[in-house]
C-alpha atoms as a PDB file:
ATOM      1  CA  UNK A   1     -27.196  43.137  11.630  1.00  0.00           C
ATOM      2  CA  UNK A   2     -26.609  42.015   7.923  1.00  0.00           C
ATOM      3  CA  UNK A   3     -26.722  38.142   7.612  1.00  0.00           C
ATOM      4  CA  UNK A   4     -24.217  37.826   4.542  1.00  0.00           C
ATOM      5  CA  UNK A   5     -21.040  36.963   4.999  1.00  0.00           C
ATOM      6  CA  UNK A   6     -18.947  40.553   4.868  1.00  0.00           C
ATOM      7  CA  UNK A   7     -16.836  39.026   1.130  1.00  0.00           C
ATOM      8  CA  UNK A   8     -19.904  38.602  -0.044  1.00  0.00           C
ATOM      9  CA  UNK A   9     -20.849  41.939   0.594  1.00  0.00           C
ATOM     10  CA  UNK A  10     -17.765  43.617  -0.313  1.00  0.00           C
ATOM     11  CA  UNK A  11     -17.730  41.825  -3.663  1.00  0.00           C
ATOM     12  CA  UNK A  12     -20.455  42.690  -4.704  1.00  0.00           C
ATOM     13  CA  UNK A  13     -19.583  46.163  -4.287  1.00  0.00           C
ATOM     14  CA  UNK A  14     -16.321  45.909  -6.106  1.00  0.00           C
ATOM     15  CA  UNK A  15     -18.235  44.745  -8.613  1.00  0.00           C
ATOM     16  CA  UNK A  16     -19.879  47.590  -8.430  1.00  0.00           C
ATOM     17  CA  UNK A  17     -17.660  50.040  -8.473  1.00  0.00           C
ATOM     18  CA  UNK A  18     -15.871  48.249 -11.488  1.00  0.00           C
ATOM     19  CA  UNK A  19     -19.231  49.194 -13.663  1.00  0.00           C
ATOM     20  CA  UNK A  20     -19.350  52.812 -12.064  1.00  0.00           C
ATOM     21  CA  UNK A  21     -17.251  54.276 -15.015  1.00  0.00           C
ATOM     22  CA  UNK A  22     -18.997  52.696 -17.641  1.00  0.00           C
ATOM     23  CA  UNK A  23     -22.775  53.067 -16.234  1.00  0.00           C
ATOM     24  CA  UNK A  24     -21.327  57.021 -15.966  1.00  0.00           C
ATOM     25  CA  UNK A  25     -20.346  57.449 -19.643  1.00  0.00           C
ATOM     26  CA  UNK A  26     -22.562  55.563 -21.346  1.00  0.00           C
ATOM     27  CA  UNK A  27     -25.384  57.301 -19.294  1.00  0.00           C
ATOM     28  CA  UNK A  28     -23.690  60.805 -20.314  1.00  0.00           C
ATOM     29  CA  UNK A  29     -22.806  59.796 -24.221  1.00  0.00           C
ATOM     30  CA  UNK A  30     -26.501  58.834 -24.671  1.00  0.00           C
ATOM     31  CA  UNK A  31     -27.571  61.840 -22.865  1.00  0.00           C
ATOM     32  CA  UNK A  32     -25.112  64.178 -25.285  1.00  0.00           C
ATOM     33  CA  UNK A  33     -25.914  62.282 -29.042  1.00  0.00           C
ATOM     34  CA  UNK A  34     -29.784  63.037 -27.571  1.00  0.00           C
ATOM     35  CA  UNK A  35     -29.649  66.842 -27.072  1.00  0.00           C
ATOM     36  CA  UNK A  36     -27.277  67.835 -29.463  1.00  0.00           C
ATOM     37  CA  UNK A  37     -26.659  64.527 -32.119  1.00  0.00           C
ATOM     38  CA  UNK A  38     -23.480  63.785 -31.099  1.00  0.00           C
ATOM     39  CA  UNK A  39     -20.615  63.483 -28.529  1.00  0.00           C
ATOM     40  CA  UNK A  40     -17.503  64.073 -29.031  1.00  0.00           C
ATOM     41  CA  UNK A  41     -14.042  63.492 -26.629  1.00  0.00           C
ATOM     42  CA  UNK A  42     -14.323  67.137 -25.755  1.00  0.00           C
ATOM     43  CA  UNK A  43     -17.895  66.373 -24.690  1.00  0.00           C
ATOM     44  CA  UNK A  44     -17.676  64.311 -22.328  1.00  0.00           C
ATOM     45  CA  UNK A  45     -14.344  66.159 -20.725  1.00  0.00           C
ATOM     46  CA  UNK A  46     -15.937  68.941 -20.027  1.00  0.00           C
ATOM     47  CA  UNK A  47     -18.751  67.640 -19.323  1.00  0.00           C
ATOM     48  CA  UNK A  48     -16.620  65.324 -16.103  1.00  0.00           C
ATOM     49  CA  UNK A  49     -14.697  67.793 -15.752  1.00  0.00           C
ATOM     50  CA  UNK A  50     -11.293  65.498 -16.427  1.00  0.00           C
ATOM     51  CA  UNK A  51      -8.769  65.845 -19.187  1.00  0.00           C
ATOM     52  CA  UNK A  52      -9.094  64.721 -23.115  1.00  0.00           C
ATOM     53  CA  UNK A  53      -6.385  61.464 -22.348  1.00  0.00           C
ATOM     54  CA  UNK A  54      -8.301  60.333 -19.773  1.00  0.00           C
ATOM     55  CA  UNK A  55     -11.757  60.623 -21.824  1.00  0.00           C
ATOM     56  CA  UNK A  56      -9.843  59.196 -24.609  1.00  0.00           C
ATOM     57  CA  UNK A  57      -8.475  56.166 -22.309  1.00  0.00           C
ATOM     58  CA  UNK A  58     -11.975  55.476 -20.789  1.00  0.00           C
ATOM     59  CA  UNK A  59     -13.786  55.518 -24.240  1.00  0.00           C
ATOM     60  CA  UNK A  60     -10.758  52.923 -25.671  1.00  0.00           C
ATOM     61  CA  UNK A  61     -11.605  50.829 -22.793  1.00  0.00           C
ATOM     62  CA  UNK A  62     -15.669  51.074 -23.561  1.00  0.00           C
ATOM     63  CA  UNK A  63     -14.910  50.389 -26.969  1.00  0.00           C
ATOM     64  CA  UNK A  64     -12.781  47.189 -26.664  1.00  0.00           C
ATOM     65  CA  UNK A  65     -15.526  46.096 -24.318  1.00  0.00           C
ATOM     66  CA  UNK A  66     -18.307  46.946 -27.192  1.00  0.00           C
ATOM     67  CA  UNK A  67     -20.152  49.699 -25.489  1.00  0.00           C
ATOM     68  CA  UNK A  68     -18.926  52.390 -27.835  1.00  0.00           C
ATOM     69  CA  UNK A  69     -18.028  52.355 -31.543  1.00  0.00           C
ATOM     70  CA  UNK A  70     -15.973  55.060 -32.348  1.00  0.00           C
ATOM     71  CA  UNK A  71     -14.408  56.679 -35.359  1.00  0.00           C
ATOM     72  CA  UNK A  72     -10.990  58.479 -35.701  1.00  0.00           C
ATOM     73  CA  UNK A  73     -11.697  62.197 -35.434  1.00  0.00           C
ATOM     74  CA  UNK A  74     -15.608  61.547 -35.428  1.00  0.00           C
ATOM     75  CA  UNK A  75     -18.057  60.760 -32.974  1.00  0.00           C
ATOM     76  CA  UNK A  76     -19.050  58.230 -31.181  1.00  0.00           C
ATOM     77  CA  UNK A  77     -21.924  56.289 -30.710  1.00  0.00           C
ATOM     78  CA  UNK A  78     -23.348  53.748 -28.343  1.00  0.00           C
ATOM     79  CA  UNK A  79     -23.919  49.944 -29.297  1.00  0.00           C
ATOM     80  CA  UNK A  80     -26.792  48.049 -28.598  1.00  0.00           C
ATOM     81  CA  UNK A  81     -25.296  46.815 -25.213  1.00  0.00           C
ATOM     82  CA  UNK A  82     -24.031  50.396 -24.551  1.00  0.00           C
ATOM     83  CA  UNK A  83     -27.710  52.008 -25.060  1.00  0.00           C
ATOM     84  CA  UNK A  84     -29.152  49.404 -22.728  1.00  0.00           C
ATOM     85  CA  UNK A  85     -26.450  50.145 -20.276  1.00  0.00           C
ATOM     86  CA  UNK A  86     -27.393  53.589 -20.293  1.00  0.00           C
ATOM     87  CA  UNK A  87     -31.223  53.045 -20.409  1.00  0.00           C
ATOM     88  CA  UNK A  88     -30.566  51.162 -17.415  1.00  0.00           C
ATOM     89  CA  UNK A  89     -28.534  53.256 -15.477  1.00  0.00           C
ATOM     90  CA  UNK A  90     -31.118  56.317 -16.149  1.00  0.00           C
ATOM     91  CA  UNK A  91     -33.770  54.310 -15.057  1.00  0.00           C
ATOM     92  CA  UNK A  92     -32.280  53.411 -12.069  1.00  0.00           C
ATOM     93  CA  UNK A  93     -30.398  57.097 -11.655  1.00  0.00           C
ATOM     94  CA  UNK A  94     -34.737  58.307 -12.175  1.00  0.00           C
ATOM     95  CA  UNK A  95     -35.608  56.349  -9.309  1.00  0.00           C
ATOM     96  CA  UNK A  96     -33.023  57.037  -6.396  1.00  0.00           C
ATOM     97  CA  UNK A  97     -33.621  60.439  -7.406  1.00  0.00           C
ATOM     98  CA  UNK A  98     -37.572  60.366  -7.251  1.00  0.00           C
ATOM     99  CA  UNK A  99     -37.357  58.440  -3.485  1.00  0.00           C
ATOM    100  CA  UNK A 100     -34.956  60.441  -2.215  1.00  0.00           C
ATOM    101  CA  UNK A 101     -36.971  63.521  -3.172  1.00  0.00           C
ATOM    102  CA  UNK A 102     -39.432  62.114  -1.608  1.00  0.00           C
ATOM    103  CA  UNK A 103     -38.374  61.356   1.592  1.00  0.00           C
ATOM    104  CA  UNK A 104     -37.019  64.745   1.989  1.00  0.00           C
ATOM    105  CA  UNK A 105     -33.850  65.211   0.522  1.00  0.00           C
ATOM    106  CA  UNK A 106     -33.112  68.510  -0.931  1.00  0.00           C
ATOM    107  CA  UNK A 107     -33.073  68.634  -4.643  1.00  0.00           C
ATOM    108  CA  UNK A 108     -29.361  69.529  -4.958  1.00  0.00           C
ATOM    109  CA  UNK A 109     -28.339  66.978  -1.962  1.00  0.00           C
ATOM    110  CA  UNK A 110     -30.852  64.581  -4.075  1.00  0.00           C
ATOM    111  CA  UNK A 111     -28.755  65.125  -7.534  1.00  0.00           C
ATOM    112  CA  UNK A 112     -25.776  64.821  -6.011  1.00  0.00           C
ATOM    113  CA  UNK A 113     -26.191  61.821  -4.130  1.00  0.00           C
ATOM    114  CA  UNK A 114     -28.400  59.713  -6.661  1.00  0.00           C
ATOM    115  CA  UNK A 115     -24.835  59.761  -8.777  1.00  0.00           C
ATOM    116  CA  UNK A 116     -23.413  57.626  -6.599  1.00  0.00           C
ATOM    117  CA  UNK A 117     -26.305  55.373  -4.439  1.00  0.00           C
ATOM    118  CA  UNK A 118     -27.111  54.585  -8.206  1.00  0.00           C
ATOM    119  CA  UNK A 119     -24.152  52.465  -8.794  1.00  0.00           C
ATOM    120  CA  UNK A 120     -24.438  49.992  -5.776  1.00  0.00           C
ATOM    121  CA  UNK A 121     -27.861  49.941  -5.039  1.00  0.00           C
ATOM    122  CA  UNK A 122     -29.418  46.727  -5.428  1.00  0.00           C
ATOM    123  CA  UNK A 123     -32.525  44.927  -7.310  1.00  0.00           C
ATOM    124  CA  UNK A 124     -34.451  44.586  -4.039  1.00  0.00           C
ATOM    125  CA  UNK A 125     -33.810  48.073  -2.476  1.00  0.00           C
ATOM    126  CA  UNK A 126     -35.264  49.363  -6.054  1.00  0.00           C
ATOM    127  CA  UNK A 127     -38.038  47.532  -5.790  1.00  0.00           C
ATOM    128  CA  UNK A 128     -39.160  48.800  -2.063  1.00  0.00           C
ATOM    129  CA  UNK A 129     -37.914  52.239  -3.570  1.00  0.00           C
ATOM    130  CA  UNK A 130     -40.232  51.789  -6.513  1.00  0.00           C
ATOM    131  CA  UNK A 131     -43.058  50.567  -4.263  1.00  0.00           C
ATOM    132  CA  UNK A 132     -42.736  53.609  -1.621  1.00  0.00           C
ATOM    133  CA  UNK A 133     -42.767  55.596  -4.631  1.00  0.00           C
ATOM    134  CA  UNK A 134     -46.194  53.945  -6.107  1.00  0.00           C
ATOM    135  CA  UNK A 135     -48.038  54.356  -2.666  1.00  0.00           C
ATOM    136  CA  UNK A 136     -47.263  57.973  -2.292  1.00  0.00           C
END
């Protein structure tokens, strides 16, 4: 039985889920500017499957919170906080996929679920992740 208080619990994953969007995109527009030099709008609606006003909402919202620097018509690109948002969120993406591979999980199931589990896990379940991952 957890010991924390159950607000404490469910605020920190509120918080979580707050930072979900914003782990996502930044994760996806540094992923897009490094295999092809850029991302676009268009990019990153196909590429969540979601419509060019929602893109184009999300990105405003990344922008005014100085993730993204954007351009009318032109790319965008990530800012310093953005690319260590999304260095982050790889890195963290990297290692809930590498445990769950190795415990077992099915590559696909693996890709699939290390989208979300990497959003609200925490600092100490990486760490016993990490060191699972070191000893086998």
């Amino acid at each position: 039985m957890p010991s924390k208080q159950p607000s404490v619990s469910h605020s920190r994953i509120r918080r979580d889920h707050a930072s979900e969007t914003a782990e996502d995109y930044v994760e996806a527009i540094a992923e897009l500017i490094e295999k092809q030099g850029h991302c676009r709008v268009t990019d990153l609606a196909a590429r969540f499957g979601v419509s060019h006003v929602t893109v184009s909402r999300t990105v405003s919202r990344l922008s005014r919170d100085g993730l993204v620097a954007t351009q009318p018509y032109g790319p965008m690109t990530l800012t310093e906080v953005g690319r260590k948002m999304a260095q982050e969120s790889k890195k963290r993406h990297d290692l809930v996929y590498q445990f769950l591979l190795a415990i077992g999980v099915p590559e696909s199931a693996a890709a699939d679920d290390a989208e979300g589990i990497e959003h609200h896990v925490s600092a100490a379940t990486l760490k016993c992740f990490r060191e699972f991952l070191e000893r086998s």
